[in-house]
N, C-alpha and C. Protein backbone atom coordinates (compact mmCIF):
# COMPACT_ATOMS: atom_id res chain seq x y z
N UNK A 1 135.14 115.25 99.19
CA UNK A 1 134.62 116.20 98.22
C UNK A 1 135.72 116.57 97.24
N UNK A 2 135.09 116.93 96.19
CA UNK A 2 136.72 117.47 95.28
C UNK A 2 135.54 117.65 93.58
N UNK A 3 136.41 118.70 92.96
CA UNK A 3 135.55 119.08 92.05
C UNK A 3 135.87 118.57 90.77
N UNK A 4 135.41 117.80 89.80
CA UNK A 4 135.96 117.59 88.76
C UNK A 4 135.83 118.12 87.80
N UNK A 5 137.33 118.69 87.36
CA UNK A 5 137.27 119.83 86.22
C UNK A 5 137.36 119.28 85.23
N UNK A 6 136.74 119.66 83.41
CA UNK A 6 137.38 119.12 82.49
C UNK A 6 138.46 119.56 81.83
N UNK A 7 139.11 118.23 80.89
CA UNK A 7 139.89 118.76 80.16
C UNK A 7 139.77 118.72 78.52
N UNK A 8 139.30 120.03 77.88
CA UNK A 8 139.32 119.93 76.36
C UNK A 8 140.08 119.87 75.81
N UNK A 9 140.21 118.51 75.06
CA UNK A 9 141.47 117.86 74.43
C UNK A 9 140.47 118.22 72.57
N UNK A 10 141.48 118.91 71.85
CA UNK A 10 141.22 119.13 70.79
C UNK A 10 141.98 118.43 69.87
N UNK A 11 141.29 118.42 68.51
CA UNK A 11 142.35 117.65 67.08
C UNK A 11 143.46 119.08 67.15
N UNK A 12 144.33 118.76 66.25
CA UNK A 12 145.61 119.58 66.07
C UNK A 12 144.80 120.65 65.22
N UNK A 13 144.67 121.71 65.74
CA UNK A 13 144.35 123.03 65.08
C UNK A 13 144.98 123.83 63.84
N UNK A 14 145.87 123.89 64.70
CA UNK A 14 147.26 124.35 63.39
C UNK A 14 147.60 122.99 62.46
N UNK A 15 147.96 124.10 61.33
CA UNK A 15 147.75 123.08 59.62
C UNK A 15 148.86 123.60 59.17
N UNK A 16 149.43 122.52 58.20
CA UNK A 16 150.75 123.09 57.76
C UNK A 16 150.24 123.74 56.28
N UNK A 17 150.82 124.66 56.07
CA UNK A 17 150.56 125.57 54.26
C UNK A 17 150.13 124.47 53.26
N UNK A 18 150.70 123.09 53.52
CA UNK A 18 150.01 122.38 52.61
C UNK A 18 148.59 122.00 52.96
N UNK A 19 148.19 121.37 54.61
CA UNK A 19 147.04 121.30 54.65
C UNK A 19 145.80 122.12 54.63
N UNK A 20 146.23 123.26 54.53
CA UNK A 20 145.10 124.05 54.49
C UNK A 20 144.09 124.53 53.63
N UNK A 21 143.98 123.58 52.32
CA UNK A 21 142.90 123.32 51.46
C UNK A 21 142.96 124.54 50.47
N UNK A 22 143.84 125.56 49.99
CA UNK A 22 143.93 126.35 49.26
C UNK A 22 145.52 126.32 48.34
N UNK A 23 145.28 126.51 47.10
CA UNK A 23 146.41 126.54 46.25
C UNK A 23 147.44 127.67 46.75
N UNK A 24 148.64 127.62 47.37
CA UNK A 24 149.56 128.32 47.54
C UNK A 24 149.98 129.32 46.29
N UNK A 25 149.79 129.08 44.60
CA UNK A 25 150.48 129.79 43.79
C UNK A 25 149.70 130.87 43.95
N UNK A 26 148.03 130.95 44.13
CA UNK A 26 146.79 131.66 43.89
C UNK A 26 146.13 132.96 44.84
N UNK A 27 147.30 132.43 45.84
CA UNK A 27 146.99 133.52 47.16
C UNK A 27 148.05 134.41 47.47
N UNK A 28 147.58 135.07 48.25
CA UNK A 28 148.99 136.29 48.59
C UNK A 28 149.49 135.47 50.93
N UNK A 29 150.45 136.11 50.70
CA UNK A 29 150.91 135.75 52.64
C UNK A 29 149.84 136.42 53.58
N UNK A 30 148.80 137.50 53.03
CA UNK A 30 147.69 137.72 54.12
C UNK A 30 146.87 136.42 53.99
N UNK A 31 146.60 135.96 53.69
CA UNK A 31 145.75 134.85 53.29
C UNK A 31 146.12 133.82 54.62
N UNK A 32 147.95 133.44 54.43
CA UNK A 32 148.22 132.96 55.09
C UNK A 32 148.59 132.99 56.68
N UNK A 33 148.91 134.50 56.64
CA UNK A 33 148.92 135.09 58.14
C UNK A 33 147.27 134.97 58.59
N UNK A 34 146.44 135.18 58.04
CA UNK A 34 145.01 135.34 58.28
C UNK A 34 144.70 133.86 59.10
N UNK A 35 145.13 133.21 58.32
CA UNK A 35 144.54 131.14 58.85
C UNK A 35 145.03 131.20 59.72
N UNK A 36 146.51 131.70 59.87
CA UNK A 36 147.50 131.02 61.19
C UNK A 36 146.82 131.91 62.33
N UNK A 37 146.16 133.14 62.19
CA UNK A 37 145.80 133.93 62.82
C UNK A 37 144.41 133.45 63.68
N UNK A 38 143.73 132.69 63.21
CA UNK A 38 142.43 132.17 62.68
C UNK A 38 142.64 130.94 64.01
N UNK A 39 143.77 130.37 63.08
CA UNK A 39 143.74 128.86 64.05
C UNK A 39 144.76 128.96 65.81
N UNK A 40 145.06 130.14 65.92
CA UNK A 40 145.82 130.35 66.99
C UNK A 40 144.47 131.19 67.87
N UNK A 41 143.58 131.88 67.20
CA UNK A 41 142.24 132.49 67.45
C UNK A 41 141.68 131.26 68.49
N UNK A 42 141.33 130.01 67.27
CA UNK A 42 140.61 129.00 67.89
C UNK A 42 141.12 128.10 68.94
N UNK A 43 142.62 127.66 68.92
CA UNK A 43 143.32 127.73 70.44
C UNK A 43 143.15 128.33 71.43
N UNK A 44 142.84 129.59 71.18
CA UNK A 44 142.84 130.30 72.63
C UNK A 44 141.45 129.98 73.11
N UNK A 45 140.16 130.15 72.17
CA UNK A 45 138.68 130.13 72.37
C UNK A 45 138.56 128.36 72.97
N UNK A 46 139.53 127.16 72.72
CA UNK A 46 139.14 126.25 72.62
C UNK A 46 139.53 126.47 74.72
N UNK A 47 141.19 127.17 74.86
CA UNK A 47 141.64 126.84 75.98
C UNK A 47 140.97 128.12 76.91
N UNK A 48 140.26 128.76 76.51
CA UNK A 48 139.70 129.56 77.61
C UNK A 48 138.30 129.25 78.05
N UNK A 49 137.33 128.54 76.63
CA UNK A 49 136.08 127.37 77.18
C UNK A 49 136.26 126.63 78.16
N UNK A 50 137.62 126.07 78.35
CA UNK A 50 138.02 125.12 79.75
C UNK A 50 138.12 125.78 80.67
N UNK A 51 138.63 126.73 80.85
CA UNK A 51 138.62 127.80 81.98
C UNK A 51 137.31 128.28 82.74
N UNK A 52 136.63 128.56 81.58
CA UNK A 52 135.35 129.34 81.78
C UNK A 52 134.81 127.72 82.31
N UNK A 53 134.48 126.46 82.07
CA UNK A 53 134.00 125.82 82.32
C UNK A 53 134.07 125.53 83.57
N UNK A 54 135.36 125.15 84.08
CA UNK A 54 136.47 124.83 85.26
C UNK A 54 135.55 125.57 86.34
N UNK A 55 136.16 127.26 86.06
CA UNK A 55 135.63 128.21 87.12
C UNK A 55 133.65 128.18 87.20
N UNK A 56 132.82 127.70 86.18
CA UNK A 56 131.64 127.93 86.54
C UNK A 56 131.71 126.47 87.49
N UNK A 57 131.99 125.10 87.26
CA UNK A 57 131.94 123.99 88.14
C UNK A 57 132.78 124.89 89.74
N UNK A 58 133.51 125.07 89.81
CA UNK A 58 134.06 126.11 91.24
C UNK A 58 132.93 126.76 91.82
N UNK A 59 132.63 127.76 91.11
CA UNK A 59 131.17 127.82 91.54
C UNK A 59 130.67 127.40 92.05
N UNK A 60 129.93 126.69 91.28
CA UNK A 60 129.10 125.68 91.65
C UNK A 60 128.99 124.94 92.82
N UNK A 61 129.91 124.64 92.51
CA UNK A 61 130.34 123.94 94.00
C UNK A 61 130.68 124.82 95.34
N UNK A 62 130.96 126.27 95.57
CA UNK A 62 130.94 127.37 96.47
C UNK A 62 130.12 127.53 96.88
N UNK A 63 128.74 127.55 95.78
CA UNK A 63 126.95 128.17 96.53
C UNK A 63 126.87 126.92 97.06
N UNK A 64 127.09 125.45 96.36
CA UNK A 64 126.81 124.08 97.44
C UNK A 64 127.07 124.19 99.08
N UNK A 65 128.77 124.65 98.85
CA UNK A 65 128.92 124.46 99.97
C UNK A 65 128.83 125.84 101.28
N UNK A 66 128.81 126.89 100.55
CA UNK A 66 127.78 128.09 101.56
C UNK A 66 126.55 127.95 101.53
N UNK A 67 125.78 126.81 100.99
CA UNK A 67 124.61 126.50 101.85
C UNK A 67 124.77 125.89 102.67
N UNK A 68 125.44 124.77 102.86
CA UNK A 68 125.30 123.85 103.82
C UNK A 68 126.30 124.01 105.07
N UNK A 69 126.77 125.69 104.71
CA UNK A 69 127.32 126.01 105.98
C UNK A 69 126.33 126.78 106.52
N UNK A 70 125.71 127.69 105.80
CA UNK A 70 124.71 128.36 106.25
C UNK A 70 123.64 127.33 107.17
N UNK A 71 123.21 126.19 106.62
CA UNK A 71 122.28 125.12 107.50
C UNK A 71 123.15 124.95 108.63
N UNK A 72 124.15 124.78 108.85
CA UNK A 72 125.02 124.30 109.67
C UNK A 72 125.00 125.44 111.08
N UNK A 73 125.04 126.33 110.25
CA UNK A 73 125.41 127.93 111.19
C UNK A 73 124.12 128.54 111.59
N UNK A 74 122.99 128.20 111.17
CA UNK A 74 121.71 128.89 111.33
C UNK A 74 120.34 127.80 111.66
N UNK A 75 120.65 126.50 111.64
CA UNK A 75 119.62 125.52 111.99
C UNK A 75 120.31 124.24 113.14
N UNK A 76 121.47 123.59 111.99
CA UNK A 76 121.56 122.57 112.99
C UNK A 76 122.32 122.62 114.55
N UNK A 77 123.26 123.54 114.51
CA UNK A 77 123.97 124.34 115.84
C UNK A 77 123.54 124.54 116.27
N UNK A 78 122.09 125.48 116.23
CA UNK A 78 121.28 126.37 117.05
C UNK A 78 120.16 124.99 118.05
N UNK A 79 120.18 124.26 117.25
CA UNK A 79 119.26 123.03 117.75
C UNK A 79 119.90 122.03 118.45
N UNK A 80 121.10 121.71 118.06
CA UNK A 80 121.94 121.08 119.02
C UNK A 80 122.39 121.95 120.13
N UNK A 81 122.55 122.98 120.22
CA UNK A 81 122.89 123.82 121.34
C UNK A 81 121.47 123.80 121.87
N UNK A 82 120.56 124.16 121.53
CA UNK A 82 119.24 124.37 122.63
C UNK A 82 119.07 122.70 123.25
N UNK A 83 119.21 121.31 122.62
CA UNK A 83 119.05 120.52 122.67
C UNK A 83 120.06 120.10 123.71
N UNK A 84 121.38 120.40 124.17
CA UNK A 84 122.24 120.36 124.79
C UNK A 84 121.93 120.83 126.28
N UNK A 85 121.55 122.70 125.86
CA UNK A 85 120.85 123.24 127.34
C UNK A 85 119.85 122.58 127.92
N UNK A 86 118.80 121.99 127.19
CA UNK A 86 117.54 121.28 127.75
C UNK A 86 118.00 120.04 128.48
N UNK A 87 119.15 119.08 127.66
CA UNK A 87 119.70 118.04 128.60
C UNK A 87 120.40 118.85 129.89
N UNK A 88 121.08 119.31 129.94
CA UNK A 88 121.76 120.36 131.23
C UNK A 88 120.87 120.02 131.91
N UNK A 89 119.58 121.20 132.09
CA UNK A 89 118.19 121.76 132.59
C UNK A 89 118.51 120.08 132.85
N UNK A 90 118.05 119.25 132.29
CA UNK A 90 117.16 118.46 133.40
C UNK A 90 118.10 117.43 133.65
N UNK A 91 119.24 117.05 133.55
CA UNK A 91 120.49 116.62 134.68
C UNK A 91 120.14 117.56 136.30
N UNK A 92 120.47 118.77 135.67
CA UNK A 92 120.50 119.74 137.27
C UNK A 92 119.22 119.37 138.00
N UNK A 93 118.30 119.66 137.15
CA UNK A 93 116.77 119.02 138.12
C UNK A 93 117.02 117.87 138.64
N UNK A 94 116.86 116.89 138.03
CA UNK A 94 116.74 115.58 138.46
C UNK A 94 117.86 115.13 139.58
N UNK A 95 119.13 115.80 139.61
CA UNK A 95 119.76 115.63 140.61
C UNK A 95 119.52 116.71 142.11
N UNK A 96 118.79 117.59 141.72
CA UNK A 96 118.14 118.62 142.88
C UNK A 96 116.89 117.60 143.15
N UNK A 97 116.24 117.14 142.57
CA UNK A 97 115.38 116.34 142.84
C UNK A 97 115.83 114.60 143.53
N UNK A 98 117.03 114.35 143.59
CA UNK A 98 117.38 113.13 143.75
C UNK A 98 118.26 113.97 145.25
N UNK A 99 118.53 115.16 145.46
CA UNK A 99 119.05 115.29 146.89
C UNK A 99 117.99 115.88 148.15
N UNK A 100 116.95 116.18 147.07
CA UNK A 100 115.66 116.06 148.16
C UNK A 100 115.43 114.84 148.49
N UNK A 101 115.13 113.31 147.61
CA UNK A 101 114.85 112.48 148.33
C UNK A 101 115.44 111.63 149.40
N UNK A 102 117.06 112.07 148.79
CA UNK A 102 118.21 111.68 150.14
C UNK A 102 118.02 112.18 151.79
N UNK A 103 117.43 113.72 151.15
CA UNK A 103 117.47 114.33 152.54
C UNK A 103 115.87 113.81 153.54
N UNK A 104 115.12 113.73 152.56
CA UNK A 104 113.81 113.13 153.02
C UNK A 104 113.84 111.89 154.13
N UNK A 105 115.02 111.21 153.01
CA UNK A 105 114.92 109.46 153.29
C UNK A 105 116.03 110.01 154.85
N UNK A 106 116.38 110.97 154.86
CA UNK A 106 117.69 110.63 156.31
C UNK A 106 116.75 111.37 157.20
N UNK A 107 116.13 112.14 156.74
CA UNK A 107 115.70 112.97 157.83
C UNK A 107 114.38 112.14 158.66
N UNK A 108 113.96 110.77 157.92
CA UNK A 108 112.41 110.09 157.67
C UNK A 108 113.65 109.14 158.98
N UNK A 109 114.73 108.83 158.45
CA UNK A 109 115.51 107.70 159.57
C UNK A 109 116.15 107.77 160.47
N UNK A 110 116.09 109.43 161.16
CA UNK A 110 116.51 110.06 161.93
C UNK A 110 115.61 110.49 163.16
């Protein structure tokens, strides 16, 4: 068993002042703190989607496997154990029944 997590591999987020599709003479440095702000924003949203993803597959896989302990702990144990006592039960008989016929057969040749 083993869970497979993903990994979100993104294009390069961060842009250098030239790539970022706006004339540098025309803007003021909020502009530019704003993008860098923006694209460090979308880093985090890109690397905490993986997280959030990761931990719902964990999940997922937890209710899987507390069911099938629950079956384990509440059906198939309980049935192999009664199934176990019933073989017992009739070992013990059949050998109380197999020292009556010993005693029969000695006491019949006696």
């Amino acid at each position: 068993m083993g869970v497979v997590v993903p990994e979100i591999e993104s294009s390069k987020v961060k842009k250098s002042l030239v790539d970022r599709g706006y004339g540098l003479l025309g803007t003021t440095s909020a502009i530019d703190e704003a993008a860098s702000s923006y694209e460090d924003l979308v880093e985090a949203i890109i690397e905490s989607a993986e997280i959030e993803t990761t931990m719902k597959k964990l999940l997922d896989e937890i209710e899987s496997t507390k069911r099938r302990v629950n079956a384990l702990e509440f059906k198939v144990i309980p049935e192999l154990t009664e199934a176990r006592d019933f073989i017992k039960m009739r070992l013990d008989e059949m050998e109380r029944e197999e020292l009556f016929r010993l005693k029969k057969i000695k006491a019949r040749n006696t």
